[in-house]
N, C-alpha and C. Protein backbone atom coordinates (compact mmCIF):
# COMPACT_ATOMS: atom_id res chain seq x y z
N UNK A 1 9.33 7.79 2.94
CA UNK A 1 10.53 8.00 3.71
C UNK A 1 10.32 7.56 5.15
N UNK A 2 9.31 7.88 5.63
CA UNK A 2 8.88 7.64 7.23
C UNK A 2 9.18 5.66 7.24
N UNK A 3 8.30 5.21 6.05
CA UNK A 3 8.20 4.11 6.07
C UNK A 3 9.51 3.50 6.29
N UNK A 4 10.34 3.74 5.54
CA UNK A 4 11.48 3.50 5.48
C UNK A 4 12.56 3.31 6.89
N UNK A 5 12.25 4.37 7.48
CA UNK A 5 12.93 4.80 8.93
C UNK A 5 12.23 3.87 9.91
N UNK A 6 11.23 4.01 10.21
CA UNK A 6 10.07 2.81 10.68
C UNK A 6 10.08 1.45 10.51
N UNK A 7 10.58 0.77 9.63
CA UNK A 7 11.40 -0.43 9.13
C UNK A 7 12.35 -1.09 9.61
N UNK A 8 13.37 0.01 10.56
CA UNK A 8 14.43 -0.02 11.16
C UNK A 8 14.59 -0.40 12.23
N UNK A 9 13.22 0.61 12.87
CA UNK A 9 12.91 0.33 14.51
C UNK A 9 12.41 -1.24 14.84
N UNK A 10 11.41 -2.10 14.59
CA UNK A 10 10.42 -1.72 13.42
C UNK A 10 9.21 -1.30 14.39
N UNK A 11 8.02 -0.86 13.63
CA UNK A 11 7.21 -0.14 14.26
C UNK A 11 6.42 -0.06 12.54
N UNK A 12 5.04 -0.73 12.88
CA UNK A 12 3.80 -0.38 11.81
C UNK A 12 3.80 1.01 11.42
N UNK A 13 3.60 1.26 10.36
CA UNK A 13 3.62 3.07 10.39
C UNK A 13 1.72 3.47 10.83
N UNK A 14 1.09 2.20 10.82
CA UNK A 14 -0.36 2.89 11.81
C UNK A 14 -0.40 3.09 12.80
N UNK A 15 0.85 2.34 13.41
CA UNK A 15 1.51 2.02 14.84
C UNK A 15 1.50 3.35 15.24
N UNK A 16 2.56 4.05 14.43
CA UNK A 16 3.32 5.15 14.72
C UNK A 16 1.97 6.34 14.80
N UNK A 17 1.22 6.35 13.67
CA UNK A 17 0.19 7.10 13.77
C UNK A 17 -0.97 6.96 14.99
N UNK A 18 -0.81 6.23 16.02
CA UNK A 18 -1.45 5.90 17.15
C UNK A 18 -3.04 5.62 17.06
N UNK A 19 -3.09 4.26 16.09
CA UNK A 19 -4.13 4.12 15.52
C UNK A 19 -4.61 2.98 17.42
N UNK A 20 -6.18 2.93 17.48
CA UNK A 20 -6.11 2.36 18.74
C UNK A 20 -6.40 0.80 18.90
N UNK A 21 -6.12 -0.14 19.36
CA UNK A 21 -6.41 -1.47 18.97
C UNK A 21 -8.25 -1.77 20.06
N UNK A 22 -9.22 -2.39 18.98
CA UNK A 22 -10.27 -2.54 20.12
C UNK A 22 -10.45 -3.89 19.99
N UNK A 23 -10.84 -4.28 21.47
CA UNK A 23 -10.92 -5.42 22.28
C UNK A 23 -12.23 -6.27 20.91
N UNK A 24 -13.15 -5.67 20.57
CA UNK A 24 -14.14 -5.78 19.71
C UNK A 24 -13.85 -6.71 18.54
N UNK A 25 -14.02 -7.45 17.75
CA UNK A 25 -13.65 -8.16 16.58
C UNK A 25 -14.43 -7.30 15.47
N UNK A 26 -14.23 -6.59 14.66
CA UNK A 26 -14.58 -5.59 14.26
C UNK A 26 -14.56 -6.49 12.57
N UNK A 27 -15.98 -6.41 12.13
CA UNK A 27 -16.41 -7.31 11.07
C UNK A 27 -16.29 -6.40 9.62
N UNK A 28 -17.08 -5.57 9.46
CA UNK A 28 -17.66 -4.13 8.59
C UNK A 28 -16.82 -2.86 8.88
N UNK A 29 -16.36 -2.19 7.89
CA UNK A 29 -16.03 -0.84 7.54
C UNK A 29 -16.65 -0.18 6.91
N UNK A 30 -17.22 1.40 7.05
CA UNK A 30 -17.47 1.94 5.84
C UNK A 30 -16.49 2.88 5.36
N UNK A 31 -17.00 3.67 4.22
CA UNK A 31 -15.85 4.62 3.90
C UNK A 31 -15.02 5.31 4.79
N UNK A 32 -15.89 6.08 5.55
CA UNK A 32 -14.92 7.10 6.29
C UNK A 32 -14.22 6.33 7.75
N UNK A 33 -14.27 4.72 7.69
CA UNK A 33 -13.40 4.42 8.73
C UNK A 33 -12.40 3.47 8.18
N UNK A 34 -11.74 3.51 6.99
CA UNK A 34 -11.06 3.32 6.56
C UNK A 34 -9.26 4.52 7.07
N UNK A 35 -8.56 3.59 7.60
CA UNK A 35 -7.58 4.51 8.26
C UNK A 35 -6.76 5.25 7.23
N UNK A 36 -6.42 6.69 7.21
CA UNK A 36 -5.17 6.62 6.43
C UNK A 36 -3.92 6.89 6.74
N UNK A 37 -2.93 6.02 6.46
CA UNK A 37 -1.77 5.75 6.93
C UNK A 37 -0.44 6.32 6.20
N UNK A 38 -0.77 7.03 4.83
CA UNK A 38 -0.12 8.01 3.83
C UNK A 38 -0.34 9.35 4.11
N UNK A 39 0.38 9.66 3.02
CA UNK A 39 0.39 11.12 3.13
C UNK A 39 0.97 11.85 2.08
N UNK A 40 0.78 13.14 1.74
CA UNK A 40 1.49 13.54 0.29
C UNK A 40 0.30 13.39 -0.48
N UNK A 41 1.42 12.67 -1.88
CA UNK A 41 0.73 12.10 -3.28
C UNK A 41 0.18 10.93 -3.69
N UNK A 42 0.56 10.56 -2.38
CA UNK A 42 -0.12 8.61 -1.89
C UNK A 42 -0.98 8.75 -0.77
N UNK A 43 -2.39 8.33 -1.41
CA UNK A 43 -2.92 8.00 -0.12
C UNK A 43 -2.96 6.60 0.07
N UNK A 44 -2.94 5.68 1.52
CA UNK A 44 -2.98 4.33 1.71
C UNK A 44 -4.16 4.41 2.47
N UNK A 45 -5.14 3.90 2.49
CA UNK A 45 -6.55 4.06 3.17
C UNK A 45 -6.67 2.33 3.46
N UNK A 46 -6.22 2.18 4.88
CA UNK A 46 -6.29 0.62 5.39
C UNK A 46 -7.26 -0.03 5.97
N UNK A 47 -7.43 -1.01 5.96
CA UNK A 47 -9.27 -1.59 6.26
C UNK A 47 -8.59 -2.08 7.60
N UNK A 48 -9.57 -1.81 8.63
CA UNK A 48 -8.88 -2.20 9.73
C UNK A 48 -8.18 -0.78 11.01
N UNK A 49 -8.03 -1.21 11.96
CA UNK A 49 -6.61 -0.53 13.06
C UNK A 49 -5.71 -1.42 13.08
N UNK A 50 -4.84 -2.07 13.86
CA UNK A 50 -3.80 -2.45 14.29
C UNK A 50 -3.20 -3.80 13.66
N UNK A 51 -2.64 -3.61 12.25
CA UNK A 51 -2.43 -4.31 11.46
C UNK A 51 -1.36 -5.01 11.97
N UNK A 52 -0.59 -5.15 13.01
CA UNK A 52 0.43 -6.18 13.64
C UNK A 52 -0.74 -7.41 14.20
N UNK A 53 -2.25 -7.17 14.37
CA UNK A 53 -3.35 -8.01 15.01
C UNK A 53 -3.45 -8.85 14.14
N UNK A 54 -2.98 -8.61 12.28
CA UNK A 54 -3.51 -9.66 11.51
C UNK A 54 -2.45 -9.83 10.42
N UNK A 55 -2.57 -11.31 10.05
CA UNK A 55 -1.53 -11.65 9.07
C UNK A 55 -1.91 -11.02 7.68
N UNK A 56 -2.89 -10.13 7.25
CA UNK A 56 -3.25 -9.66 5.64
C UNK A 56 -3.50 -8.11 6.47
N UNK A 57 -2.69 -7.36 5.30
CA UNK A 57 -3.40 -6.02 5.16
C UNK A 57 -4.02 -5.64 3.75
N UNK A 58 -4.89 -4.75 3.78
CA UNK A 58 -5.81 -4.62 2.64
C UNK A 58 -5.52 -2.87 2.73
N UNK A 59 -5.25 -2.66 1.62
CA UNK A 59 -5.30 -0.85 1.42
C UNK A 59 -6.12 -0.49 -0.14
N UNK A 60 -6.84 0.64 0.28
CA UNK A 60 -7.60 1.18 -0.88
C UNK A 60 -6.49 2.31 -1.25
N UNK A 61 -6.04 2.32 -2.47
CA UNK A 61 -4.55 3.49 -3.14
C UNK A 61 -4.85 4.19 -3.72
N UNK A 62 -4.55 5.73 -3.66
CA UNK A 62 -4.94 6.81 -4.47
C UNK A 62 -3.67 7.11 -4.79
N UNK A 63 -2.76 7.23 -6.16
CA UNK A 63 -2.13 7.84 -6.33
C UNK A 63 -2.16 9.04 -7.37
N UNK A 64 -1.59 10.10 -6.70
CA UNK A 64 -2.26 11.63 -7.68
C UNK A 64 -1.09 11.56 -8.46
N UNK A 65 -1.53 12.05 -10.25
CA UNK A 65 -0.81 12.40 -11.49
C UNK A 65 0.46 12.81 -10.97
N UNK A 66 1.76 11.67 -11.31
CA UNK A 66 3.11 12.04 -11.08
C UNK A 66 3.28 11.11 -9.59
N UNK A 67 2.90 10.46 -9.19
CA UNK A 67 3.04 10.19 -7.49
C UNK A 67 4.11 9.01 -7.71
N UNK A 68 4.98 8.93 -6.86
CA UNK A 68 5.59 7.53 -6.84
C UNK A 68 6.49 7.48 -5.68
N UNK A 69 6.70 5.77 -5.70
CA UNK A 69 7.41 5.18 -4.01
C UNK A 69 8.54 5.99 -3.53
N UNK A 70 9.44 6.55 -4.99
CA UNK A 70 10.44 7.17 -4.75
C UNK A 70 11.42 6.59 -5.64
N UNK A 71 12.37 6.94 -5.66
CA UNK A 71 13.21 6.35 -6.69
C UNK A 71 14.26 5.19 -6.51
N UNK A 72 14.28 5.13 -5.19
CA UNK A 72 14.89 3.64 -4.42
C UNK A 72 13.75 2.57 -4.02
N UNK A 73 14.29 1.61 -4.80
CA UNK A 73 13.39 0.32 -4.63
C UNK A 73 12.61 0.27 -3.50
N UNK A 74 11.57 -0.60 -3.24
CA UNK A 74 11.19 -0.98 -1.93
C UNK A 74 11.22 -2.46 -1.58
N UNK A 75 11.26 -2.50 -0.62
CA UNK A 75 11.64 -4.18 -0.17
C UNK A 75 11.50 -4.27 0.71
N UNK A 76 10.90 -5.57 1.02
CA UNK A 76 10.03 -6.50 2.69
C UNK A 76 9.89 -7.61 2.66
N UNK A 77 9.86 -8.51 3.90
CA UNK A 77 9.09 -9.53 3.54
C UNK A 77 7.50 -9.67 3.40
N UNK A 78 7.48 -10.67 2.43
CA UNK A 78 6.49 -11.47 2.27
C UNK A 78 6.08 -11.24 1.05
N UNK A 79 4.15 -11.18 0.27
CA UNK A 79 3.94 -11.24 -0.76
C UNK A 79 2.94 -9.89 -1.20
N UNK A 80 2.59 -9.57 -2.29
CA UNK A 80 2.18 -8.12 -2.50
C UNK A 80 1.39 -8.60 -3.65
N UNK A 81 -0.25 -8.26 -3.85
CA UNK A 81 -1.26 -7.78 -4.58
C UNK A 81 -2.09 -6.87 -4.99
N UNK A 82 -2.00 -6.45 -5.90
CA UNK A 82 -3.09 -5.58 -6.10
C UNK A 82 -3.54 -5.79 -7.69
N UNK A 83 -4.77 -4.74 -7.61
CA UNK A 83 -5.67 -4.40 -8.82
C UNK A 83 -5.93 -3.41 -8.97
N UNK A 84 -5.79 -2.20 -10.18
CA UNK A 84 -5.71 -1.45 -10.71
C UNK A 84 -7.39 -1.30 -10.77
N UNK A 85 -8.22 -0.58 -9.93
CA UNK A 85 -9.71 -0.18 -10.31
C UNK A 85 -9.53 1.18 -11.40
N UNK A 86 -9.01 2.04 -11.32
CA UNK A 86 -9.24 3.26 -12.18
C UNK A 86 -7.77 3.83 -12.42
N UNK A 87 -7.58 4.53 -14.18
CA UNK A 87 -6.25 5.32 -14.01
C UNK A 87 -5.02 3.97 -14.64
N UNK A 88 -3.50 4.77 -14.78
CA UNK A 88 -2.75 3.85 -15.07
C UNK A 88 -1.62 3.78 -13.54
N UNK A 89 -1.08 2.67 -13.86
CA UNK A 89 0.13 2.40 -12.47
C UNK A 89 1.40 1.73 -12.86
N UNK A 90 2.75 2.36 -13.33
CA UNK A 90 3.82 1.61 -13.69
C UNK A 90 4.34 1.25 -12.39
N UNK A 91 4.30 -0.48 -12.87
CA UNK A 91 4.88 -1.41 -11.67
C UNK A 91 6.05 -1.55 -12.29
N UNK A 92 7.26 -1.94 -11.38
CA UNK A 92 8.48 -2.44 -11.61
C UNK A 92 8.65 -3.50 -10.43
N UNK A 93 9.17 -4.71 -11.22
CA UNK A 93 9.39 -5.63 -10.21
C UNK A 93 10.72 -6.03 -10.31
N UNK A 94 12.03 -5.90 -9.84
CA UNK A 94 13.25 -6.65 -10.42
C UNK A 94 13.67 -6.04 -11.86
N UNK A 95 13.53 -6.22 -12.76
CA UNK A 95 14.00 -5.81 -13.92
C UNK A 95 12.61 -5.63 -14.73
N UNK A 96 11.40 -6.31 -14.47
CA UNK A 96 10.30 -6.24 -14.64
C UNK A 96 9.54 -4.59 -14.87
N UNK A 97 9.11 -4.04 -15.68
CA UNK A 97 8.05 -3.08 -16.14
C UNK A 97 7.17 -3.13 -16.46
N UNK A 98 6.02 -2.42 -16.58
CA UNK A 98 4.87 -2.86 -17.00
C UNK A 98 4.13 -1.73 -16.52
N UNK A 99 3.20 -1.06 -17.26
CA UNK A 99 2.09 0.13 -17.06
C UNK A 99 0.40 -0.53 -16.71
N UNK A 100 -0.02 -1.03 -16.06
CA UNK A 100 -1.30 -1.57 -15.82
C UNK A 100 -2.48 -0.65 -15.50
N UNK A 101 -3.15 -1.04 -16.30
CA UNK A 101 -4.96 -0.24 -16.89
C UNK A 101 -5.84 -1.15 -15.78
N UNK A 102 -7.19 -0.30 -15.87
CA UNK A 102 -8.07 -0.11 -15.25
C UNK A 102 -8.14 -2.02 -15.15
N UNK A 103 -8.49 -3.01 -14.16
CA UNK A 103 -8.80 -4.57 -14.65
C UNK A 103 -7.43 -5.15 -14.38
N UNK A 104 -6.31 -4.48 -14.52
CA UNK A 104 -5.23 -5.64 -14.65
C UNK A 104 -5.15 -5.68 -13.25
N UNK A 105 -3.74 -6.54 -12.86
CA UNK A 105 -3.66 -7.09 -11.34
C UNK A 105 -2.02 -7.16 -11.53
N UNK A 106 -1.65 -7.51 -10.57
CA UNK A 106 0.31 -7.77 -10.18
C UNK A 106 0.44 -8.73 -8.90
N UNK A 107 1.38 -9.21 -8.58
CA UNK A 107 0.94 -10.30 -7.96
C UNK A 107 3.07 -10.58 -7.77
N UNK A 108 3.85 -10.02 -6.62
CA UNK A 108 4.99 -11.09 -6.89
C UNK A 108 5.38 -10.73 -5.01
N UNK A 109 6.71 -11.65 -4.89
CA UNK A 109 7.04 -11.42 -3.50
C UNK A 109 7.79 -10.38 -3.65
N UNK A 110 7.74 -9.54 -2.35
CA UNK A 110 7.62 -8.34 -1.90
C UNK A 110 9.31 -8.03 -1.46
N UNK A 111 10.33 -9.30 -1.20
CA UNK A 111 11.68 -9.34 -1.23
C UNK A 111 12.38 -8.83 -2.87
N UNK A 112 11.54 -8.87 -3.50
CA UNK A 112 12.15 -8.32 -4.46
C UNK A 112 11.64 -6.72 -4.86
N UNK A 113 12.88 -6.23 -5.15
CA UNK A 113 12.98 -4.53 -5.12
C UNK A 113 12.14 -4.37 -6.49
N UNK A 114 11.36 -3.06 -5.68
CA UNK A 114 9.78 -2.98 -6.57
C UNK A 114 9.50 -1.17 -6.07
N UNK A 115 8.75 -0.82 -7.23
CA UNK A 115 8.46 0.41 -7.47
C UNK A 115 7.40 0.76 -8.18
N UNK A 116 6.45 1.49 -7.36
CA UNK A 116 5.28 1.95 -8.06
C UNK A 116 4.95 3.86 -8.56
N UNK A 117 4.34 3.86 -9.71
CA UNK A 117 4.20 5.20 -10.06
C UNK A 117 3.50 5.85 -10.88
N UNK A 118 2.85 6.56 -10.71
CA UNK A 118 1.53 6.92 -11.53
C UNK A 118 2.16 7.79 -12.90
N UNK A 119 2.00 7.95 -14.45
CA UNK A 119 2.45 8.36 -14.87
C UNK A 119 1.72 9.12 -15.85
N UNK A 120 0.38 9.26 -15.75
CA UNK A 120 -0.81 9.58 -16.36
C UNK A 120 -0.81 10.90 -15.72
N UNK A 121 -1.86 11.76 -16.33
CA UNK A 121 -2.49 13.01 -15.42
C UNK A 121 -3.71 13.03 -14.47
N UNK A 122 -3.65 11.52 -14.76
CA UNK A 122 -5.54 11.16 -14.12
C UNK A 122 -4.85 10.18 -12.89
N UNK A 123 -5.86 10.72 -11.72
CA UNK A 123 -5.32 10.33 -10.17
C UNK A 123 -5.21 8.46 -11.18
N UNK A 124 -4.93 7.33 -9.90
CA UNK A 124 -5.05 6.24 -10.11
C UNK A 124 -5.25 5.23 -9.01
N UNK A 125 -6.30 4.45 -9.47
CA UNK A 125 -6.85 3.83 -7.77
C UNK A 125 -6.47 2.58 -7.63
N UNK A 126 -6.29 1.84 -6.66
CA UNK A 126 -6.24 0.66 -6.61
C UNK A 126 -6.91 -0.28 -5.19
N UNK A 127 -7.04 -1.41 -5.18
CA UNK A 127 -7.13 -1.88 -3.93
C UNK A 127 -5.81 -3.42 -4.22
N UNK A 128 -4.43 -3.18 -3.00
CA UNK A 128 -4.13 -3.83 -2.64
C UNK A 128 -4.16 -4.61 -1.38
N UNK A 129 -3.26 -6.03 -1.27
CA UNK A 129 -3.31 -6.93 -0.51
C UNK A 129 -1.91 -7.06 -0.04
N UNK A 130 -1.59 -7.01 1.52
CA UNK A 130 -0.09 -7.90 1.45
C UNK A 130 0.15 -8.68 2.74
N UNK A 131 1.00 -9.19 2.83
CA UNK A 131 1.31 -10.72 3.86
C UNK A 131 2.51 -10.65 4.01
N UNK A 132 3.21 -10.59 5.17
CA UNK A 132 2.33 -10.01 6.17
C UNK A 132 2.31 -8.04 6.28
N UNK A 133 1.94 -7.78 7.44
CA UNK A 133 1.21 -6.24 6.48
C UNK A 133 2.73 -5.67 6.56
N UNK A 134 3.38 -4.66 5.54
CA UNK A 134 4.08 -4.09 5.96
C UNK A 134 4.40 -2.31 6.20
N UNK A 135 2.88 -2.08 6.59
CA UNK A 135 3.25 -0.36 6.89
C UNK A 135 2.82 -0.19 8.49
């Protein structure tokens, strides 16, 4: 929902979370400096601070048993990837469905109204990609 409102202004939602930009070119992350930019039943854990600095964002996704975008599409520009590491994830792309296992991948532009949702009892992980970033 935040995201949503944030969209409007516009304003990164790491933005909003007053993530700090450093002068530094910052090469390596480890776990615990991975930002998180979710909240709830989604976590978004982003590689990086100040994702307006770069044309790719990268997020590590936890979504817990039952979690999803919401029941109104989502839509942005540009393009959207990910891969399913652990757990299941029903993608909807357009008229498009599909439940993707541990290995599979998704891959479409991000202008088209899309919805993600965990529907298993087992959390579900992923690491996506998108261009340009949009949280």
């Amino acid at each position: 929902m935040l995201k949503r409102i944030l969209d409007t202004i516009p304003i990164p939602l790491g933005d909003f979370f007053g993530m700090e930009v450093s002068s530094e070119e910052k090469v390596f992350y480890s776990e615990n400096e991975l930002v998180e930019i979710g909240s709830g039943p989604i976590s978004y854990r982003q590689v990086g601070g100040d994702s307006r600095e770069r044309p790719l964002q990268m997020l590590y996704e936890t979504y817990q048993p039952g979690a999803d975008t919401g029941h109104s599409p989502l839509t942005h520009e540009g393009e959207e990837t990910g891969i399913v590491i652990a757990g299941l994830l029903e993608v909807t792309v357009g008229d498009q469905v599909r439940v993707l296992r541990e290995g599979e991948a998704y891959q479409f532009n991000s202008r088209i109204p899309h919805r993600f949702r965990n529907t298993s009892k087992k959390p579900c992980i992923l690491v996506t990609a998108c261009t340009p970033p949009s949280f």
